[in-house]
N, C-alpha and C. Protein backbone atom coordinates (compact mmCIF):
# COMPACT_ATOMS: atom_id res chain seq x y z
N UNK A 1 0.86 -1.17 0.00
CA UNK A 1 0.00 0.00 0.00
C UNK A 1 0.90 1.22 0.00
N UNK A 2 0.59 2.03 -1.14
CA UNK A 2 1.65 3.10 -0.85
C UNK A 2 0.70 4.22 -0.09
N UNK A 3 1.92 5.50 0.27
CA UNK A 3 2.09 6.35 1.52
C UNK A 3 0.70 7.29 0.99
N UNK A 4 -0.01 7.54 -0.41
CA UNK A 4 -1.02 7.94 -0.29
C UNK A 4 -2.56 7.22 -0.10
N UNK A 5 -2.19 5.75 -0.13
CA UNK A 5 -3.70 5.24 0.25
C UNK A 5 -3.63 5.56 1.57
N UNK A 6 -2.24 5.34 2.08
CA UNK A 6 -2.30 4.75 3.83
C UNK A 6 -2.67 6.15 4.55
N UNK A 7 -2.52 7.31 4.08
CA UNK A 7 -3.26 8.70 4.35
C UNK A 7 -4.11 9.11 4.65
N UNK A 8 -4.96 8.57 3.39
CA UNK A 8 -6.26 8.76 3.04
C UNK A 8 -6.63 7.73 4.09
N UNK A 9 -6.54 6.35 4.15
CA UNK A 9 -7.74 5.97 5.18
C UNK A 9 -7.54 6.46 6.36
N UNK A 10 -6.51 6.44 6.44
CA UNK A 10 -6.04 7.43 8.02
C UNK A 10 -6.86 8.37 8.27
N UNK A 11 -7.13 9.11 7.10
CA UNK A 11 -8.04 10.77 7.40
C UNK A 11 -9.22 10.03 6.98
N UNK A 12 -9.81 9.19 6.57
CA UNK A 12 -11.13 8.76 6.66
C UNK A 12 -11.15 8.24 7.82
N UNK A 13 -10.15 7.79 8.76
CA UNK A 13 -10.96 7.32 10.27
C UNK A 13 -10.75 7.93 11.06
N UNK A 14 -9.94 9.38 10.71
CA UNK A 14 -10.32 10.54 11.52
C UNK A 14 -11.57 11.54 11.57
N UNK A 15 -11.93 11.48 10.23
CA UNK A 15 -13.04 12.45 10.16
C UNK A 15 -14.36 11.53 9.95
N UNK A 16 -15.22 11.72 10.47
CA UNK A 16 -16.25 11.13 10.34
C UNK A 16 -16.94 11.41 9.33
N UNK A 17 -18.02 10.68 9.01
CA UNK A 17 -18.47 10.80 7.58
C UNK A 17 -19.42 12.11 7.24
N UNK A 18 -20.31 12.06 8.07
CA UNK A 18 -21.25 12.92 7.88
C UNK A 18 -20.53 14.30 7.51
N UNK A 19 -19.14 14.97 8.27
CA UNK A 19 -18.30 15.53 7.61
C UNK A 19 -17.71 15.79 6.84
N UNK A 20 -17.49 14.32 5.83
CA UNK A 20 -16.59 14.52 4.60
C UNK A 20 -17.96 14.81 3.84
N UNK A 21 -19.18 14.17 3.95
CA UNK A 21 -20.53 14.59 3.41
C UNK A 21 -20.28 16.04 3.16
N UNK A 22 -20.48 16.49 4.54
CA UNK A 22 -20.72 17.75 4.05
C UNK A 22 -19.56 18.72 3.46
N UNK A 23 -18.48 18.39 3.38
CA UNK A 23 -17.12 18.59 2.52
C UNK A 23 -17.87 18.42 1.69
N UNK A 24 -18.42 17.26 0.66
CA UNK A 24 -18.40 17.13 -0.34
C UNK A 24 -19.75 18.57 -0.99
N UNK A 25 -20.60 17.94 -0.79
CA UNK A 25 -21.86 19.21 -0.90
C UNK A 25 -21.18 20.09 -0.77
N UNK A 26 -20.45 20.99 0.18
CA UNK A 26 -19.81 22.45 -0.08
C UNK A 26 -19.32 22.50 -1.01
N UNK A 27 -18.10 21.52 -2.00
CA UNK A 27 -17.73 21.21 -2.74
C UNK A 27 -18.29 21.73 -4.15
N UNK A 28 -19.41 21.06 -3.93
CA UNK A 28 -20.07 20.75 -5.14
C UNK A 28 -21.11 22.17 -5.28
N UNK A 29 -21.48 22.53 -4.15
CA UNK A 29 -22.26 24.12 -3.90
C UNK A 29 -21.14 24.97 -4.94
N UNK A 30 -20.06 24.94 -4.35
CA UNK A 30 -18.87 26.06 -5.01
C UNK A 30 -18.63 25.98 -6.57
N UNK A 31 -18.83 24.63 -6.82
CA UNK A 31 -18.61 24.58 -7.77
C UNK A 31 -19.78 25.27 -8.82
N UNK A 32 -21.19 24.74 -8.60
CA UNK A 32 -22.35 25.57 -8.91
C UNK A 32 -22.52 27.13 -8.92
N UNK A 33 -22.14 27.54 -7.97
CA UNK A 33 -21.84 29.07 -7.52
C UNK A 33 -21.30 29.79 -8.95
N UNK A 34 -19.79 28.75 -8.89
CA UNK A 34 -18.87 29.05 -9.68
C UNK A 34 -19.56 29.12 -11.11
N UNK A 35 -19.70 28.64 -11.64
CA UNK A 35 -20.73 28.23 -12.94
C UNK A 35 -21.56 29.16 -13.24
N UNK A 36 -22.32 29.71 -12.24
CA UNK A 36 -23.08 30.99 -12.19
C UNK A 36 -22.78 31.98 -12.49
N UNK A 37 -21.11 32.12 -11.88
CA UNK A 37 -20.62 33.41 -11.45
C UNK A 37 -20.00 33.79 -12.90
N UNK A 38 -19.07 32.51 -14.05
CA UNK A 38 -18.57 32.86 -14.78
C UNK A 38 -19.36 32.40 -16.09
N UNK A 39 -18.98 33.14 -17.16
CA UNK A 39 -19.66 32.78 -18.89
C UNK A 39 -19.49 31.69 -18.87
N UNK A 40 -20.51 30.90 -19.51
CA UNK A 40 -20.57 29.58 -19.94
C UNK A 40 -19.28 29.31 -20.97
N UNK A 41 -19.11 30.59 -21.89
CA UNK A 41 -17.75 30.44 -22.65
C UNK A 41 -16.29 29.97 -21.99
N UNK A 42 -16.06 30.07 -21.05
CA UNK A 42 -15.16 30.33 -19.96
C UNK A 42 -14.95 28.80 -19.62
N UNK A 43 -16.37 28.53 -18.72
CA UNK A 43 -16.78 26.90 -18.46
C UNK A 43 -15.84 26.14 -20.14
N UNK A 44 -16.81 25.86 -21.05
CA UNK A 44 -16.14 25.50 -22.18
C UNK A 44 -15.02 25.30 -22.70
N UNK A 45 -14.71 27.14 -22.46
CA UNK A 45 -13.07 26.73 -22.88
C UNK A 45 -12.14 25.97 -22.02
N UNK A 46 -12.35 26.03 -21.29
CA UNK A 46 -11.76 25.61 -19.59
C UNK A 46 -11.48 23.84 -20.09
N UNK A 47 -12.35 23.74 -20.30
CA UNK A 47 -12.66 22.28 -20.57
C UNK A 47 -12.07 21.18 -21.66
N UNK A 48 -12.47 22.20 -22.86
CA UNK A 48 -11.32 22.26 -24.10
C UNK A 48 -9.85 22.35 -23.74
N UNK A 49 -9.52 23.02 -22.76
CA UNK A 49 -8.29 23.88 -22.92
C UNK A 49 -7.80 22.14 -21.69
N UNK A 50 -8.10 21.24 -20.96
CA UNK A 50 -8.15 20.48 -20.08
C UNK A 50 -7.83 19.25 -20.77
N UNK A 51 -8.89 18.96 -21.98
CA UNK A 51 -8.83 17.39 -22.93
C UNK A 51 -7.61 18.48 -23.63
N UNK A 52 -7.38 19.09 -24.19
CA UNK A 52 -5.93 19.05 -25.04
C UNK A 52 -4.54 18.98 -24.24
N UNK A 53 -4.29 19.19 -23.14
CA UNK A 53 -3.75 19.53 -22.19
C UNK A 53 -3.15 17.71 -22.03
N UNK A 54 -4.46 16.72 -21.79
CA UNK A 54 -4.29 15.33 -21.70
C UNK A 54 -3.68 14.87 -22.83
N UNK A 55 -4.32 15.21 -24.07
CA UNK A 55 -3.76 15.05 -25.39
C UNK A 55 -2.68 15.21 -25.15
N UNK A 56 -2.38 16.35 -24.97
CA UNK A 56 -0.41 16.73 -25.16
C UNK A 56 0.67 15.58 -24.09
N UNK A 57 -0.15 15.68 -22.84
CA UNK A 57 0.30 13.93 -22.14
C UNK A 57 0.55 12.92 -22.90
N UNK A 58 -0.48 12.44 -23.41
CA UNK A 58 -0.55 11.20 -24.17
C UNK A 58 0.14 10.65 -24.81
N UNK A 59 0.47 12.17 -25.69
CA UNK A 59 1.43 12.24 -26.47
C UNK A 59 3.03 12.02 -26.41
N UNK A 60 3.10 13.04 -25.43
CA UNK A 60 4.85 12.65 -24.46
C UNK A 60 4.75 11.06 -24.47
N UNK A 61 3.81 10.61 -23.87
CA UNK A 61 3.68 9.24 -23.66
C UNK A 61 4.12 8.57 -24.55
N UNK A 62 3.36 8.22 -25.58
CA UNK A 62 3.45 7.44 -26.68
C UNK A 62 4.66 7.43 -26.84
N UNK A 63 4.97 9.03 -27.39
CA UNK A 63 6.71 9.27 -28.03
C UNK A 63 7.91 8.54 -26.87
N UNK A 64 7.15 8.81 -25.78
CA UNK A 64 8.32 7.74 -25.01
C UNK A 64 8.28 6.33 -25.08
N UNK A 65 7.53 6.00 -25.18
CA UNK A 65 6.85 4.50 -25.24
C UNK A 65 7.63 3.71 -26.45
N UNK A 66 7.32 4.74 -27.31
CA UNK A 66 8.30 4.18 -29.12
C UNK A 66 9.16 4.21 -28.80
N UNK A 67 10.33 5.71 -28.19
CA UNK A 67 11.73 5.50 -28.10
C UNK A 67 12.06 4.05 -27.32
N UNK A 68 11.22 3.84 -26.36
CA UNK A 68 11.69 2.84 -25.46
C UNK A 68 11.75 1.53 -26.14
N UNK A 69 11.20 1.45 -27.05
CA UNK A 69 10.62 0.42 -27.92
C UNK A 69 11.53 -0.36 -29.26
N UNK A 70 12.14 1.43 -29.59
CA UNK A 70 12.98 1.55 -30.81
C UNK A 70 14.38 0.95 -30.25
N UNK A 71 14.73 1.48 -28.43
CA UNK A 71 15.88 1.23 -28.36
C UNK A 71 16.25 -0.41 -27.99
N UNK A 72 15.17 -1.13 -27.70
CA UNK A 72 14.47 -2.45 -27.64
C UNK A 72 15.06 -3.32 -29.05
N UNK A 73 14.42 -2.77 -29.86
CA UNK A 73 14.85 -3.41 -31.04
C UNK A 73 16.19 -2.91 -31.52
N UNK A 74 16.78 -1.90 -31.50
CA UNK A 74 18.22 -1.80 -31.98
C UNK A 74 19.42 -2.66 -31.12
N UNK A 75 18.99 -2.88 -29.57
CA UNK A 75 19.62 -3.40 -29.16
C UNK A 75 19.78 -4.91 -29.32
N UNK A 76 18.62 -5.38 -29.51
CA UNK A 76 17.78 -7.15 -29.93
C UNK A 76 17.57 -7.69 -29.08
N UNK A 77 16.88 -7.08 -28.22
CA UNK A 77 16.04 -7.63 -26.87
C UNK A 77 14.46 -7.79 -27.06
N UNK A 78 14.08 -7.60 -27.93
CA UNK A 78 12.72 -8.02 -28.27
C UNK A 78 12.63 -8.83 -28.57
């Protein structure tokens, strides 16, 4: 178990539930608020601007994934 599960249940058997409840609902209030407060354009782009953001991850990814792959086969370990 790594050092962030073992945290988290830790602070789940510190705080009782009905608490993180209502963590969550505030949560989710703010977030509504928020939504209100700014252009739906904003929301949108936000969002857009979030999936390309992953895209560009993915991407690093892959390209590492091949090098790792390429140097696999030049060496003849595949």
């Amino acid at each position: 178990m790594n050092e962030k599960t073992t945290r988290r249940r830790h602070f789940e058997d510190e705080i009782p539930e009905d608490v993180r409840h209502h963590f969550r609902e505030a949560r989710e209030e703010l977030r509504e608020s928020m939504k209100a407060f700014l252009p739906p354009g904003f929301i949108e782009h936000r969002r857009n601007a979030r999936r390309e953001m992953l895209l560009a991850w993915r991407s690093l990814i892959d390209s590492a994934l091949e090098r790792m792959d390429q140097k696999k086969e030049e060496e003849g370990t595949v």
